[in-house]
C-alpha atoms as a PDB file:
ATOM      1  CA  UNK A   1       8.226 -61.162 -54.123  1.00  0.00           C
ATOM      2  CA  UNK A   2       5.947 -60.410 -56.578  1.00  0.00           C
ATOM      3  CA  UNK A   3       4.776 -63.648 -57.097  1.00  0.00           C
ATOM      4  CA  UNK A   4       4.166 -64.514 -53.693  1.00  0.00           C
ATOM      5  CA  UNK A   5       2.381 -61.607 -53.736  1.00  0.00           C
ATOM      6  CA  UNK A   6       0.159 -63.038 -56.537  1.00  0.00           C
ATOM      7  CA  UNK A   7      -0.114 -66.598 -54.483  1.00  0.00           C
ATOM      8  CA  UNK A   8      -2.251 -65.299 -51.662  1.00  0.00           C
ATOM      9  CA  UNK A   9      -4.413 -62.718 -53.737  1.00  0.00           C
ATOM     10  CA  UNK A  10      -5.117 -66.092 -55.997  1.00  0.00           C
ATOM     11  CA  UNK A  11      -6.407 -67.804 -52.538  1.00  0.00           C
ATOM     12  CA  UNK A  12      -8.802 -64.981 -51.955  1.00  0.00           C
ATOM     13  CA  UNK A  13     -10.364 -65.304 -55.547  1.00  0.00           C
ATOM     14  CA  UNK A  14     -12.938 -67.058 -56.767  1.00  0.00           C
ATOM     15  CA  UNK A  15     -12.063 -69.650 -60.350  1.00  0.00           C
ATOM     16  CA  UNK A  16     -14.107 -67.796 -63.306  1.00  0.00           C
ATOM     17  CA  UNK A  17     -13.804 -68.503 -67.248  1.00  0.00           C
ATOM     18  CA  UNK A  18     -13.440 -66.851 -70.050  1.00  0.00           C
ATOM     19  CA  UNK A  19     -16.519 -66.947 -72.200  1.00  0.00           C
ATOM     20  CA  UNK A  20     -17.389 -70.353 -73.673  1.00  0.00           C
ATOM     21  CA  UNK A  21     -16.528 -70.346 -77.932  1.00  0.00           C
ATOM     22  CA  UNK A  22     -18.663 -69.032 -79.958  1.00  0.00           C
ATOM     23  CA  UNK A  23     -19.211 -71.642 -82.831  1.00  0.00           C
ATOM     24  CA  UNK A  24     -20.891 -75.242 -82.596  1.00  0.00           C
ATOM     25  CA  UNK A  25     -17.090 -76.874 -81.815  1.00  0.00           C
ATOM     26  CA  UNK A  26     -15.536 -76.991 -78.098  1.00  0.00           C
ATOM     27  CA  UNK A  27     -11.598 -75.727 -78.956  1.00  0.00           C
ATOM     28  CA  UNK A  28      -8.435 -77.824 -78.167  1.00  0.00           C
ATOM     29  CA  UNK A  29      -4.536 -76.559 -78.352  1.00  0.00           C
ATOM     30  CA  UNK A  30      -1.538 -76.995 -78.512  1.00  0.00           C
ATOM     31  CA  UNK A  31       1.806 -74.969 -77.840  1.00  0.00           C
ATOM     32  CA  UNK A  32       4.628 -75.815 -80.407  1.00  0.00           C
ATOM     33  CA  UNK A  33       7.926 -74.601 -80.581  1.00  0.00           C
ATOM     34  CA  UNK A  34      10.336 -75.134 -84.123  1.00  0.00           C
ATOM     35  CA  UNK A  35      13.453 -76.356 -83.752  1.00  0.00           C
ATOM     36  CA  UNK A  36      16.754 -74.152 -82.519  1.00  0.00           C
ATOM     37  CA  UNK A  37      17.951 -71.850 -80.470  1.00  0.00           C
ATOM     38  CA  UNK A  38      15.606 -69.861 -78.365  1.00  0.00           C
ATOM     39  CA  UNK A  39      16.219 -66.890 -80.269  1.00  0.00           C
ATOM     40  CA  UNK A  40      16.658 -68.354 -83.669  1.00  0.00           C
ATOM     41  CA  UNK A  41      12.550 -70.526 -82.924  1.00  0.00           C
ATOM     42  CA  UNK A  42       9.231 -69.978 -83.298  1.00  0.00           C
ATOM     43  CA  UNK A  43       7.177 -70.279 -80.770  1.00  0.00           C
ATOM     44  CA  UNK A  44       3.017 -70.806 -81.427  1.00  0.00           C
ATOM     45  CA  UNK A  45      -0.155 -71.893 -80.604  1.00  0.00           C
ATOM     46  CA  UNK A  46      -2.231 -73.828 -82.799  1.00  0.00           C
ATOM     47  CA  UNK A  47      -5.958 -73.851 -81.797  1.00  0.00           C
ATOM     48  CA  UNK A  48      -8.425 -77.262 -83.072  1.00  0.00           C
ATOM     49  CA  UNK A  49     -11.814 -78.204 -82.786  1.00  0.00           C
ATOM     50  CA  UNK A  50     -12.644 -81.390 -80.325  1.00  0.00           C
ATOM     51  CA  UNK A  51     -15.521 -82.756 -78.700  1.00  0.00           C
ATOM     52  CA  UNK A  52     -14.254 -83.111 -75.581  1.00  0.00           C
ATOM     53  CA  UNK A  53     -15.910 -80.453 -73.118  1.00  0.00           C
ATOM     54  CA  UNK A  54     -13.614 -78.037 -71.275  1.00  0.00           C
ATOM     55  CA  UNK A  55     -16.227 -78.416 -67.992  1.00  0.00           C
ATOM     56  CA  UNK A  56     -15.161 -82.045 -67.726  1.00  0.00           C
ATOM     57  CA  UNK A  57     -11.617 -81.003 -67.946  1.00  0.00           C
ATOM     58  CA  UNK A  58     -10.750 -77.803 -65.794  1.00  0.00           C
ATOM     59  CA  UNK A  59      -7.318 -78.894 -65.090  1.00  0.00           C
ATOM     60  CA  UNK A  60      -6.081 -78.896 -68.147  1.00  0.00           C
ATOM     61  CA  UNK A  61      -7.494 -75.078 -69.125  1.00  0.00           C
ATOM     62  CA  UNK A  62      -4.907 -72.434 -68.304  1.00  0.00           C
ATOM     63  CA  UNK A  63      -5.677 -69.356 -66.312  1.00  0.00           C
ATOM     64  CA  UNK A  64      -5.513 -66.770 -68.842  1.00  0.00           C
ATOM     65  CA  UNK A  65      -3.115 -64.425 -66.676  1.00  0.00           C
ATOM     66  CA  UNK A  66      -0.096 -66.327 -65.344  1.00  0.00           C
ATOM     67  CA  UNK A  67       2.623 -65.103 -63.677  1.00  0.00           C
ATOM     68  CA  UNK A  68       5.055 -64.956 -66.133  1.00  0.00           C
ATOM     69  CA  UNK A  69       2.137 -63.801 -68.767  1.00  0.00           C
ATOM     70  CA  UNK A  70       1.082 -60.579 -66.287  1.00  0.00           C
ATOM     71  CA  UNK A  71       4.475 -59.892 -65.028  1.00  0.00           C
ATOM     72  CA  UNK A  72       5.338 -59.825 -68.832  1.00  0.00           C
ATOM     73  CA  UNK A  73       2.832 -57.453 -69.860  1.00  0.00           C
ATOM     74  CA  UNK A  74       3.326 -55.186 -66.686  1.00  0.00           C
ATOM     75  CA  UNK A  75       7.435 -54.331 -67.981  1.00  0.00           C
ATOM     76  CA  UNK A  76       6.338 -54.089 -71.481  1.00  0.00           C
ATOM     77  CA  UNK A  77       3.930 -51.297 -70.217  1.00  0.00           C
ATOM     78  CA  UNK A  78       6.602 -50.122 -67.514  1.00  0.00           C
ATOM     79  CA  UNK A  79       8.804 -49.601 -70.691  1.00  0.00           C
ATOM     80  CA  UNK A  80       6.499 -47.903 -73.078  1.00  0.00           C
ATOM     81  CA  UNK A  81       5.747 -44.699 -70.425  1.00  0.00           C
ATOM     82  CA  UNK A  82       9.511 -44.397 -71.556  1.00  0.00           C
ATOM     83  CA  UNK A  83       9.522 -45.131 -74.972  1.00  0.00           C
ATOM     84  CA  UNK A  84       5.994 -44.546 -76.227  1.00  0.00           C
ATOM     85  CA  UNK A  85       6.512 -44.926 -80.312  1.00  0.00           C
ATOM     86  CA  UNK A  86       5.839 -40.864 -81.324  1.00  0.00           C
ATOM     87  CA  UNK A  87       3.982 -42.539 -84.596  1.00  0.00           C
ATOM     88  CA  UNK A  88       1.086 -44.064 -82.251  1.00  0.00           C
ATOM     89  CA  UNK A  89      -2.135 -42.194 -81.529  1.00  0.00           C
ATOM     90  CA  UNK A  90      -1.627 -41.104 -77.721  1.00  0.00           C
ATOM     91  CA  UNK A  91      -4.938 -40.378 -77.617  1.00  0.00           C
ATOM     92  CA  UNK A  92      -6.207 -44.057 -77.958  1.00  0.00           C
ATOM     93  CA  UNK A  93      -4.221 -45.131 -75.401  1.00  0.00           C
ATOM     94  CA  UNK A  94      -5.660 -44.342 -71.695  1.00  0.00           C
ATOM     95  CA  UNK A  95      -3.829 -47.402 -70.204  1.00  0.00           C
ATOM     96  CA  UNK A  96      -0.740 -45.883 -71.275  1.00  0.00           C
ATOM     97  CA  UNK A  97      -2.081 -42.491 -69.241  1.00  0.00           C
ATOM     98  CA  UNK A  98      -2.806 -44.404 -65.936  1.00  0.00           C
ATOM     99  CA  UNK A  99       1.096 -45.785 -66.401  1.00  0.00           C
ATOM    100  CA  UNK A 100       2.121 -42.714 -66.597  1.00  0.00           C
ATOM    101  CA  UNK A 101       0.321 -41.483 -63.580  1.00  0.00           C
ATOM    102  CA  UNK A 102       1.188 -45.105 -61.515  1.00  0.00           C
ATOM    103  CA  UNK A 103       4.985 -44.398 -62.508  1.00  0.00           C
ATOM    104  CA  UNK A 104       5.179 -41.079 -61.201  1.00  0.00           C
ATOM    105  CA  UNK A 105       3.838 -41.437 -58.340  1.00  0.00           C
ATOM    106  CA  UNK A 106       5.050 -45.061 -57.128  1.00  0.00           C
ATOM    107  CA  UNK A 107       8.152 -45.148 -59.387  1.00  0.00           C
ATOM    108  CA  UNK A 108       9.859 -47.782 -57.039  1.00  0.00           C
ATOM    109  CA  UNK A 109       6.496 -49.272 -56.491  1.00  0.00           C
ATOM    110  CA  UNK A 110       5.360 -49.480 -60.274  1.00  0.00           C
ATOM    111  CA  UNK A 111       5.681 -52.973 -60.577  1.00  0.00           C
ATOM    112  CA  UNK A 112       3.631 -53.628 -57.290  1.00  0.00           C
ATOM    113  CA  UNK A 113       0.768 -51.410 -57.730  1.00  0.00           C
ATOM    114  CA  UNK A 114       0.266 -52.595 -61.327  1.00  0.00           C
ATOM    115  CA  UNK A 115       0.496 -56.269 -60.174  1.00  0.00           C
ATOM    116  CA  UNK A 116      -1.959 -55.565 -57.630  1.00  0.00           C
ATOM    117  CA  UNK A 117      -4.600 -53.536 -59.555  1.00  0.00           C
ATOM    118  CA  UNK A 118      -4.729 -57.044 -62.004  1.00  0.00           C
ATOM    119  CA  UNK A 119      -5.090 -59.063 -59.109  1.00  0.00           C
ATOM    120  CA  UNK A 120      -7.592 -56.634 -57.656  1.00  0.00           C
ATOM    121  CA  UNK A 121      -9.800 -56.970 -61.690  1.00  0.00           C
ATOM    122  CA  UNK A 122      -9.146 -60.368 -62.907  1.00  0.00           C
ATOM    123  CA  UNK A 123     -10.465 -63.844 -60.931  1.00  0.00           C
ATOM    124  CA  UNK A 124      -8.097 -66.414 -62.220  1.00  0.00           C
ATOM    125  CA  UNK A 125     -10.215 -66.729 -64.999  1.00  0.00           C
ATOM    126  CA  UNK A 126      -9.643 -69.827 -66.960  1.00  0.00           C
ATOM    127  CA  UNK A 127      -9.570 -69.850 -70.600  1.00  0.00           C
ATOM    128  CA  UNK A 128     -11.816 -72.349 -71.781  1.00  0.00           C
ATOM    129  CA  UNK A 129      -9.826 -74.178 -74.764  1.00  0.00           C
ATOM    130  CA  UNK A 130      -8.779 -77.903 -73.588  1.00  0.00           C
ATOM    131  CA  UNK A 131      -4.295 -78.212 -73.503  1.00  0.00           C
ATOM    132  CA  UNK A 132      -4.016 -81.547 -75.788  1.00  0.00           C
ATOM    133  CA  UNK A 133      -7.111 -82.136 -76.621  1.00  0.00           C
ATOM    134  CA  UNK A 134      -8.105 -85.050 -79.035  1.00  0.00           C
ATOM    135  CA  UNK A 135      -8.924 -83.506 -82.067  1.00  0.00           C
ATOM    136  CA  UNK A 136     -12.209 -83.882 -83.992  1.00  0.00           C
ATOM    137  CA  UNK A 137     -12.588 -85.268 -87.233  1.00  0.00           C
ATOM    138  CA  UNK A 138     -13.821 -82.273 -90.002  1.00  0.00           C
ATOM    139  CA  UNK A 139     -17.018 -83.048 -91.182  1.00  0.00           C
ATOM    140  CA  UNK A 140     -15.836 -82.362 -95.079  1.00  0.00           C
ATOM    141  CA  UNK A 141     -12.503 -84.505 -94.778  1.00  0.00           C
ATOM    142  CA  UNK A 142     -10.262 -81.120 -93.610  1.00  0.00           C
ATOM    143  CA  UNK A 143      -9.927 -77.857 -91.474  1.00  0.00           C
ATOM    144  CA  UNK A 144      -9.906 -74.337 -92.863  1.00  0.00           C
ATOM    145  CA  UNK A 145      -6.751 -72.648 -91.225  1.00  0.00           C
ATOM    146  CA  UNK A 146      -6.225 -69.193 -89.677  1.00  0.00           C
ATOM    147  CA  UNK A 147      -2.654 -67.596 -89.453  1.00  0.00           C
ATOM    148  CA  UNK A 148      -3.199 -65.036 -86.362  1.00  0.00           C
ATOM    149  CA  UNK A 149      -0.082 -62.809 -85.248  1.00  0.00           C
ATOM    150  CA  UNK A 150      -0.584 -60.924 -81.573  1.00  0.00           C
ATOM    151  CA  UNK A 151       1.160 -58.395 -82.242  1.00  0.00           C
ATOM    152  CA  UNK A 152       4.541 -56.547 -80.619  1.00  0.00           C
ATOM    153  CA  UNK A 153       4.095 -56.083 -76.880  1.00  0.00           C
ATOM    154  CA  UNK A 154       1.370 -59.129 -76.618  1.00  0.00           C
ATOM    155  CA  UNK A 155       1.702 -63.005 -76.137  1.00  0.00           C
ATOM    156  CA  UNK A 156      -0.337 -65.619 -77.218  1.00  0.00           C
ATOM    157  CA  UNK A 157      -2.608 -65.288 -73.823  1.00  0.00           C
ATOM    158  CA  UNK A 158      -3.810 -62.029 -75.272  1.00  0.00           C
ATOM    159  CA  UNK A 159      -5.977 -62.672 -78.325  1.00  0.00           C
ATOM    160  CA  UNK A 160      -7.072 -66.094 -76.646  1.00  0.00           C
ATOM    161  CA  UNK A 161     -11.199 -65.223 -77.491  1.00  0.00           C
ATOM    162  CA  UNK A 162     -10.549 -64.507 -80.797  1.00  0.00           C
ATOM    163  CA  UNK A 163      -8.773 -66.999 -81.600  1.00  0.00           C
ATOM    164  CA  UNK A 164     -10.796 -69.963 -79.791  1.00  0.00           C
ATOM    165  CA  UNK A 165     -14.042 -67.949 -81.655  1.00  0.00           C
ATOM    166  CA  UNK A 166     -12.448 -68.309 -85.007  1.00  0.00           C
ATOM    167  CA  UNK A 167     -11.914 -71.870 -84.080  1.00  0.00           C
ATOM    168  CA  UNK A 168     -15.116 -72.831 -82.597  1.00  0.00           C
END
């Protein structure tokens, strides 16, 4: 239902981006996944420089905020109002404040009226990194490489400007 939901507020939206890298390199990735079981694999994203242009190639940049990306993010914060870690700074956290609030009030409804309050902010913005790009060739014979972890509760949507900055 939800999704649906999502399907005609996307109609209504205009496409946006992300904002372009930061460095002198246009960004390319990659999503890998090590061999086994689901539960037993890693899953990542390794980010590269190209010199292809992500304007030339919309359909191949992601919209930051998929379905199964918000949706995600919308139980992990669902299930933090119930289980907020006592060793975290409440004070920080004023998201975690308007949960609270939303789950009260529209307990049934939690799911919805989050959904709908992203839908409401974000315009199917597009990050602008290119999926498969071709990769450049360094200009001193190699790459310098970054190890980035997003943390519990995020996915690899989340840090998405840092990471394409770093690689840029």
């Amino acid at each position: 239902m939800l999704y649906k939901i999502d399907d005609l507020t996307n109609l209504l939206k205009r496409e946006s981006w992300l904002p372009g890298p930061a460095g002198s390199w246009e960004v390319g990735y990659v999503d890998i996944m090590t061999e086994g079981l689901p539960t037993q694999s890693e899953y990542l994203r390794l980010y590269y420089p190209t010199n292809q242009k992500h304007q030339n190639l919309p359909g191949r940049c992601h919209i930051w905020s998929e379905h199964t990306t918000k949706h995600g993010f919308i139980n992990f914060i669902k299930a933090q109002v119930h289980n907020w870690p006592s060793w975290v700074n409440h004070s920080e956290f004023k998201l975690l404040d308007l949960a609270t609030l939303i789950e009260r009030c529209f307990n049934p409804g939690f799911r919805t009226v989050f959904s709908l309050g992203w839908n409401w902010m974000c315009n199917n913005a597009k990050i602008p990194v290119i999926h498969q790009a071709q990769p450049a060739s360094p200009p001193s014979g190699k790459w310098p490489v970054v190890i980035f972890s997003h943390g519990m509760g995020c996915n690899r949507y989340a840090y998405s400007k840092i990471c394409y900055d770093l690689c840029s």
